[in-house]
C-alpha atoms as a PDB file:
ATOM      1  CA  UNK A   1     -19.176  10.053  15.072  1.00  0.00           C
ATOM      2  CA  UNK A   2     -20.548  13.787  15.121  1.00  0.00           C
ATOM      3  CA  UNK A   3     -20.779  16.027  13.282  1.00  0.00           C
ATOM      4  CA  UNK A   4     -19.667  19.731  13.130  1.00  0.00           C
ATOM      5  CA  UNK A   5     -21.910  22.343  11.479  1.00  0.00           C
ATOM      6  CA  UNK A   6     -20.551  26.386  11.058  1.00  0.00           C
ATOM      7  CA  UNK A   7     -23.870  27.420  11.993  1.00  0.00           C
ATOM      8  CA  UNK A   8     -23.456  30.479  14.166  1.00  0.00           C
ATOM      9  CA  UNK A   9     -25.450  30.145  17.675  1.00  0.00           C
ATOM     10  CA  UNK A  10     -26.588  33.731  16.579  1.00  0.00           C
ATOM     11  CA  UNK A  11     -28.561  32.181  13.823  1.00  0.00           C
ATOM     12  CA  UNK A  12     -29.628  29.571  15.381  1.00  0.00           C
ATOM     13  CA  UNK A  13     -30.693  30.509  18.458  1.00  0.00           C
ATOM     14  CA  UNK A  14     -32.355  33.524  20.242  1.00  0.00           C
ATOM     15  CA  UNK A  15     -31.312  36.509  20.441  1.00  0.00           C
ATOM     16  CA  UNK A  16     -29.524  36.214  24.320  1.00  0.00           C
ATOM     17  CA  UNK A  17     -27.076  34.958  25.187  1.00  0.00           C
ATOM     18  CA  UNK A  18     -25.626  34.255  22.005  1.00  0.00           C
ATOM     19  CA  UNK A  19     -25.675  37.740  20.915  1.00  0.00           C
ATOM     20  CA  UNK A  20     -24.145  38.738  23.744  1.00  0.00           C
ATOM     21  CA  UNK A  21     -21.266  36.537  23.101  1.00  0.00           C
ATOM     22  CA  UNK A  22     -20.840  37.534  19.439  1.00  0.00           C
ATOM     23  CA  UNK A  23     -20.981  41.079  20.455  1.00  0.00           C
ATOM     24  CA  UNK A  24     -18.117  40.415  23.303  1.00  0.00           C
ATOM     25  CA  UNK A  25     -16.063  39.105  20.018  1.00  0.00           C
ATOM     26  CA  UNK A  26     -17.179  41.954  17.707  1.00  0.00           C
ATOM     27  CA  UNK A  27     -15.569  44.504  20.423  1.00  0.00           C
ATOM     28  CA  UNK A  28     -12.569  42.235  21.103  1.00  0.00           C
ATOM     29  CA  UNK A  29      -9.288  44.333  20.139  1.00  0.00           C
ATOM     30  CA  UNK A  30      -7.498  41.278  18.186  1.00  0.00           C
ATOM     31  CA  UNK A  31      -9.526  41.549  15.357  1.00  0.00           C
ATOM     32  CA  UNK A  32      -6.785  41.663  12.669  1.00  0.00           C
ATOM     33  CA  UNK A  33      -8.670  43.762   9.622  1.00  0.00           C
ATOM     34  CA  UNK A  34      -6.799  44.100   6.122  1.00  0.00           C
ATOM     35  CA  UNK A  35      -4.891  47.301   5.549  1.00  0.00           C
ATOM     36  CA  UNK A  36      -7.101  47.922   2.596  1.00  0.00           C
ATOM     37  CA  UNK A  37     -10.280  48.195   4.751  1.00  0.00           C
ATOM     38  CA  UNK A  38      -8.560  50.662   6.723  1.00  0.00           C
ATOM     39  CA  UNK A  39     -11.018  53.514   7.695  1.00  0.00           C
ATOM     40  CA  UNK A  40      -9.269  57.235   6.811  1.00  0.00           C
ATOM     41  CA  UNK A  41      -6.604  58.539   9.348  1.00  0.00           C
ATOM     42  CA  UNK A  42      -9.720  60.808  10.592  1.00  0.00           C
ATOM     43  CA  UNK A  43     -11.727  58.630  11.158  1.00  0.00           C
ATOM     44  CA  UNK A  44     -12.893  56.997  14.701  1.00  0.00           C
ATOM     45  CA  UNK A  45     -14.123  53.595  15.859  1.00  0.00           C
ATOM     46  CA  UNK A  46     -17.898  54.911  17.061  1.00  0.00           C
ATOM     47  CA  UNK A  47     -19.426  51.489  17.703  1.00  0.00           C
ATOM     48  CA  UNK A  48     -19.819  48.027  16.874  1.00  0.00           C
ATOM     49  CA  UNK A  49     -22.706  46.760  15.432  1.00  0.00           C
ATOM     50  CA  UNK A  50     -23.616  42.542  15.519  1.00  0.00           C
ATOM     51  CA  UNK A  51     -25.846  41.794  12.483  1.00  0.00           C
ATOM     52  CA  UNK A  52     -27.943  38.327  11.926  1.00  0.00           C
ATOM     53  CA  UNK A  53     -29.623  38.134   8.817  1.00  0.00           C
ATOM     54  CA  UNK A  54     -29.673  36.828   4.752  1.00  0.00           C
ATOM     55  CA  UNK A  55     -28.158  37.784   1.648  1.00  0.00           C
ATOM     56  CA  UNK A  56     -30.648  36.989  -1.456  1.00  0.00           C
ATOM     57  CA  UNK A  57     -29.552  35.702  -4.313  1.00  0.00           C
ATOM     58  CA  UNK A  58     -31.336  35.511  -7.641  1.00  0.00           C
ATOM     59  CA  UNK A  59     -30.586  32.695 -10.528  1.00  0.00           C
ATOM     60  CA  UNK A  60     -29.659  34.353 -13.380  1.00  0.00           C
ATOM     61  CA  UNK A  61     -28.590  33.750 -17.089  1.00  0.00           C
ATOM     62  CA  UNK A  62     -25.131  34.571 -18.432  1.00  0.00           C
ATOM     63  CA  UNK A  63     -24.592  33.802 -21.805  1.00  0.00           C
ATOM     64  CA  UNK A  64     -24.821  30.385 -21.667  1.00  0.00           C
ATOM     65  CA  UNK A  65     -24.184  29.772 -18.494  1.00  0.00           C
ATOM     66  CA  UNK A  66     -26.400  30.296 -15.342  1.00  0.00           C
ATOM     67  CA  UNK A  67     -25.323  31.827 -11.788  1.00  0.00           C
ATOM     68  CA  UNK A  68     -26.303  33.017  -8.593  1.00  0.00           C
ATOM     69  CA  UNK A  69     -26.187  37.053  -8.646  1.00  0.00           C
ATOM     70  CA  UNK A  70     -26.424  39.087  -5.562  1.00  0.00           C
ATOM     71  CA  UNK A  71     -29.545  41.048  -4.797  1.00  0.00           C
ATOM     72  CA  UNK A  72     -29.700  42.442  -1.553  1.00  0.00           C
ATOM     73  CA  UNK A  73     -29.187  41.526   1.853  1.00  0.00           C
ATOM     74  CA  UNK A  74     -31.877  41.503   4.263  1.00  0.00           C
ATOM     75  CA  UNK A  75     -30.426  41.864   8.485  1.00  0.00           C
ATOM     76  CA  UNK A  76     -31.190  42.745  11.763  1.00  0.00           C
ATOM     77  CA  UNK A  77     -29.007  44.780  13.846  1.00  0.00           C
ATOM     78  CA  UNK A  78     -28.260  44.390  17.613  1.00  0.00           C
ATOM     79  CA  UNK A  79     -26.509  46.468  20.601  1.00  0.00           C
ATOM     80  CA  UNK A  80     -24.050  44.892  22.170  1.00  0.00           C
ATOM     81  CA  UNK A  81     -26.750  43.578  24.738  1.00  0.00           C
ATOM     82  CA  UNK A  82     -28.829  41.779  22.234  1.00  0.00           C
ATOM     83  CA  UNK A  83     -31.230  44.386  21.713  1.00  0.00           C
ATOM     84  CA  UNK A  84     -32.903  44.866  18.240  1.00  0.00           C
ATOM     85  CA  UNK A  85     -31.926  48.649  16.920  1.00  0.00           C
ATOM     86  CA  UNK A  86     -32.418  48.664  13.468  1.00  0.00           C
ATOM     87  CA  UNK A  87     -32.437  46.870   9.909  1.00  0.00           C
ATOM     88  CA  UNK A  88     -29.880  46.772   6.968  1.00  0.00           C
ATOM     89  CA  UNK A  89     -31.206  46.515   3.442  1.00  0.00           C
ATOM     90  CA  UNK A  90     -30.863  46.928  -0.112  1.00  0.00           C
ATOM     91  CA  UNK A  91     -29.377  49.871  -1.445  1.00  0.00           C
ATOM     92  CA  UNK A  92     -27.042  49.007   0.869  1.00  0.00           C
ATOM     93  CA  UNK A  93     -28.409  51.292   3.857  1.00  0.00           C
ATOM     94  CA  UNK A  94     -28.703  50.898   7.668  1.00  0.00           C
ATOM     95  CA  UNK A  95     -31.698  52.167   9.605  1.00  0.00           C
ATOM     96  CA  UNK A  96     -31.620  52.798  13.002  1.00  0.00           C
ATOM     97  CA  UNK A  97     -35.008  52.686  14.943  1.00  0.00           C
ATOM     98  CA  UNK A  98     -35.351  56.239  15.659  1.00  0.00           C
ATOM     99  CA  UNK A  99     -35.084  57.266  11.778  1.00  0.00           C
ATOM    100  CA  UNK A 100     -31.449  57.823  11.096  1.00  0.00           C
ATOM    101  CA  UNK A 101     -29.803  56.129   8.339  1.00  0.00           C
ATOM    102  CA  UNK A 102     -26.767  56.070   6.212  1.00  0.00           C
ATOM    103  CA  UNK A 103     -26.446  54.625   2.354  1.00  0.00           C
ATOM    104  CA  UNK A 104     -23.228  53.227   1.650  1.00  0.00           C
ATOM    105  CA  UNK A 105     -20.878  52.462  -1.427  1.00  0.00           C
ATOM    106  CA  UNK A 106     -18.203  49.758  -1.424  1.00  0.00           C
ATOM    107  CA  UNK A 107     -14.943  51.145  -1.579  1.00  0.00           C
ATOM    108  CA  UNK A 108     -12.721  48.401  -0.636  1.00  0.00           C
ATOM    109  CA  UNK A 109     -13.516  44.237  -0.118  1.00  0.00           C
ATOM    110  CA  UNK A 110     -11.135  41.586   1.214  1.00  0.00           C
ATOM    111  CA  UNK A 111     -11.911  37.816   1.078  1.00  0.00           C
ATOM    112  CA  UNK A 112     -13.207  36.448   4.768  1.00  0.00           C
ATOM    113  CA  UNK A 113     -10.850  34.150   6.467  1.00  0.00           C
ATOM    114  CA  UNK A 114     -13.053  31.374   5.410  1.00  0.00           C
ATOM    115  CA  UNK A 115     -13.882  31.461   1.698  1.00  0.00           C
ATOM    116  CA  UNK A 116     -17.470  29.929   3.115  1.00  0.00           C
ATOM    117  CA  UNK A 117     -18.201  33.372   4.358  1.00  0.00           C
ATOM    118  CA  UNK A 118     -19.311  36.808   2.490  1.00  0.00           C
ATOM    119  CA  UNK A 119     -15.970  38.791   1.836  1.00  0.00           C
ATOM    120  CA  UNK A 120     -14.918  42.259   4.334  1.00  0.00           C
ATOM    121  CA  UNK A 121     -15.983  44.950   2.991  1.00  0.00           C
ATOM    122  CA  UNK A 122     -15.393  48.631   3.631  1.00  0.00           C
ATOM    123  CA  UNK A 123     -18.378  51.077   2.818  1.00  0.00           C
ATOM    124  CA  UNK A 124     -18.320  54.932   2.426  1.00  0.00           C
ATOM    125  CA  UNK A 125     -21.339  56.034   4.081  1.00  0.00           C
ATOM    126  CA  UNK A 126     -23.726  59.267   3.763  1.00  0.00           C
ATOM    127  CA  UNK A 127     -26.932  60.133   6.062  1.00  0.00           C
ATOM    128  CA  UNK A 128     -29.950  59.782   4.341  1.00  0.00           C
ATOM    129  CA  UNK A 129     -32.326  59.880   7.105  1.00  0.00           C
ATOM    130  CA  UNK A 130     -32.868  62.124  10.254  1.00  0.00           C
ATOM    131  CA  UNK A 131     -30.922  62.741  13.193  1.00  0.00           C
ATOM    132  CA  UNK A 132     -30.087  59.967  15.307  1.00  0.00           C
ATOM    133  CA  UNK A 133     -27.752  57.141  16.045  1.00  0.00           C
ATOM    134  CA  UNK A 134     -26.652  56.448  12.769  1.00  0.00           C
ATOM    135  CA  UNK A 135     -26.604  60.047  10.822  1.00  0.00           C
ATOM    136  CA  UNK A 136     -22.760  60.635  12.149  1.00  0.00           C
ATOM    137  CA  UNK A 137     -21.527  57.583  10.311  1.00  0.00           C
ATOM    138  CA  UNK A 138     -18.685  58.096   7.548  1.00  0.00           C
ATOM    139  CA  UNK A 139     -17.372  54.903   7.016  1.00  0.00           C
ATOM    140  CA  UNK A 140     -18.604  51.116   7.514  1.00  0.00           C
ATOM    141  CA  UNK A 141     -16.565  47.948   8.074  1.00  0.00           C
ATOM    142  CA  UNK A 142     -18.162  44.881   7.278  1.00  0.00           C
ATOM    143  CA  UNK A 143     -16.124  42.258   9.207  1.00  0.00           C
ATOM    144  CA  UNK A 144     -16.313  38.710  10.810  1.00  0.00           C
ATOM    145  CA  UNK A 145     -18.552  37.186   8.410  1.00  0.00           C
ATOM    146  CA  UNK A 146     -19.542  33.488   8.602  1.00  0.00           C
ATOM    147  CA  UNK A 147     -22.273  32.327   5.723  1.00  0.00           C
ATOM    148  CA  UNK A 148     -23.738  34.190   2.864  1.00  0.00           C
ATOM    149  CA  UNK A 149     -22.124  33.208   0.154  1.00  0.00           C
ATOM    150  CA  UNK A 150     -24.328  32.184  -2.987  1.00  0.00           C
ATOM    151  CA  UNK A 151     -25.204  28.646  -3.288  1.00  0.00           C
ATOM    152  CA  UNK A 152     -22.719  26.922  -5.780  1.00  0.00           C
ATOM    153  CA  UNK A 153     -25.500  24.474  -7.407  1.00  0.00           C
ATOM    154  CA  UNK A 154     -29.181  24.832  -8.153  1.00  0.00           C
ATOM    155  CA  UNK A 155     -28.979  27.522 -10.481  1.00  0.00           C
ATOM    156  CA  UNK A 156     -29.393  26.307 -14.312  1.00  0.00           C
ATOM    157  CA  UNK A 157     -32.152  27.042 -16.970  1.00  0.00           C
ATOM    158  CA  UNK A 158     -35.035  25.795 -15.229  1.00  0.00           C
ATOM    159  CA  UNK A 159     -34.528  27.868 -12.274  1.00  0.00           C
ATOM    160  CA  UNK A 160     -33.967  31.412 -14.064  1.00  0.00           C
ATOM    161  CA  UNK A 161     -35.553  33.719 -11.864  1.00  0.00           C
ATOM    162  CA  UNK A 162     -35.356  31.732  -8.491  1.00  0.00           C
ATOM    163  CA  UNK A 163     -34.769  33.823  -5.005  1.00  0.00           C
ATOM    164  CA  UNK A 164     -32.349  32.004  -2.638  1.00  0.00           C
ATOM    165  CA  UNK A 165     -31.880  33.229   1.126  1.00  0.00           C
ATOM    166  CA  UNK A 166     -28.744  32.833   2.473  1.00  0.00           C
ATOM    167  CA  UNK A 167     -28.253  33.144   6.236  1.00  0.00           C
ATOM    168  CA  UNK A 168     -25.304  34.982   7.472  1.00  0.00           C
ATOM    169  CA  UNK A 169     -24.117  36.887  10.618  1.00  0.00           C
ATOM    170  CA  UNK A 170     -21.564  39.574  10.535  1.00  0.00           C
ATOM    171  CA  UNK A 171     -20.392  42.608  12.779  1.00  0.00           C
ATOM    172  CA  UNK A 172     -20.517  46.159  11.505  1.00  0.00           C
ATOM    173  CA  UNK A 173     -18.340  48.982  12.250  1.00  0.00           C
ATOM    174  CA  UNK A 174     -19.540  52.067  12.521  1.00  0.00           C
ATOM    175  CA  UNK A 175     -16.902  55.066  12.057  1.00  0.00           C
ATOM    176  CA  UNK A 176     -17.030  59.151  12.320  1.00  0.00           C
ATOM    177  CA  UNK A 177     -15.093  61.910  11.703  1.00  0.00           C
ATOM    178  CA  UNK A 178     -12.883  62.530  14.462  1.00  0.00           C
END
């Protein structure tokens, strides 16, 4: 008998080979997105960003009840190649490595295909940073998501205050004004 884990090579291997292959997907033209992540009419694919990282959770009280809320996420970003280019972090931003950045605002989520995974999300984005890869970027597409969901036990009263990491890989795509 064996047995079949959803653990993405990307996060559990290397970065090689594996992120090449999840960036081959991330480009791959069948990706079927919801209508309501839909970037606007003038806006243009710019690139495709692989990300391999965690989303933090914190055990919190809620009434009487306890729950896993949503801090921040915590990721690396990759070229297609495999090559380390920047970070994504709480607020939510995205920082290249040569200083550009955008913070973003959800404007539009759609559950994953797998209700294991962190839902799609589309992101209006605004530079915050310097000139540079990322300072162009209007619009962000959070898409083919496996993991980082919240954990659905090990949050009660004696754990109020507990961080949680939750590994999860996901592609990110970048659009401009046309």
């Amino acid at each position: 008998m064996s047995i079949v884990t959803r653990t993405p090579a990307a996060l559990a291997a290397p970065i090689g080979l594996s992120a090449l292959l999840l960036a081959a997907c991330a480009n791959s033209p069948e990706l079927a997105v919801p209508q309501a992540l839909a970037p606007a009419t003038n806006e243009a694919l710019a690139m495709v960003v692989p990300a391999r990282g965690v989303q933090i959770y914190k055990c919190t009280a809620k009434g009487d009840a306890h729950e896993w809320s949503f801090v921040a996420p915590d990721a690396e970003l990759f070229d297609p190649r495999g090559k380390l280019i920047g970070r994504h972090g709480a607020g939510p931003y995205w920082e290249a490595l040569d200083g550009s950045r955008v913070n973003a605002s959800v404007k539009a989520r759609a559950d994953a295909p797998d209700k294991r995974d962190i839902p799609w999300l589309l992101l209006a984005a605004k530079n915050t940073g310097r000139d540079g890869a990322f300072s162009a970027v209007t619009s962000i597409q959070r898409v083919n998501t496996i993991g980082g969901t919240a954990p659905s036990n090990g949050c009660d009263a004696t754990s109020i205050g507990k961080e949680t990491r939750v590994h999860y890989t996901a592609d990110y795509r970048f659009f401009t004004q046309r």
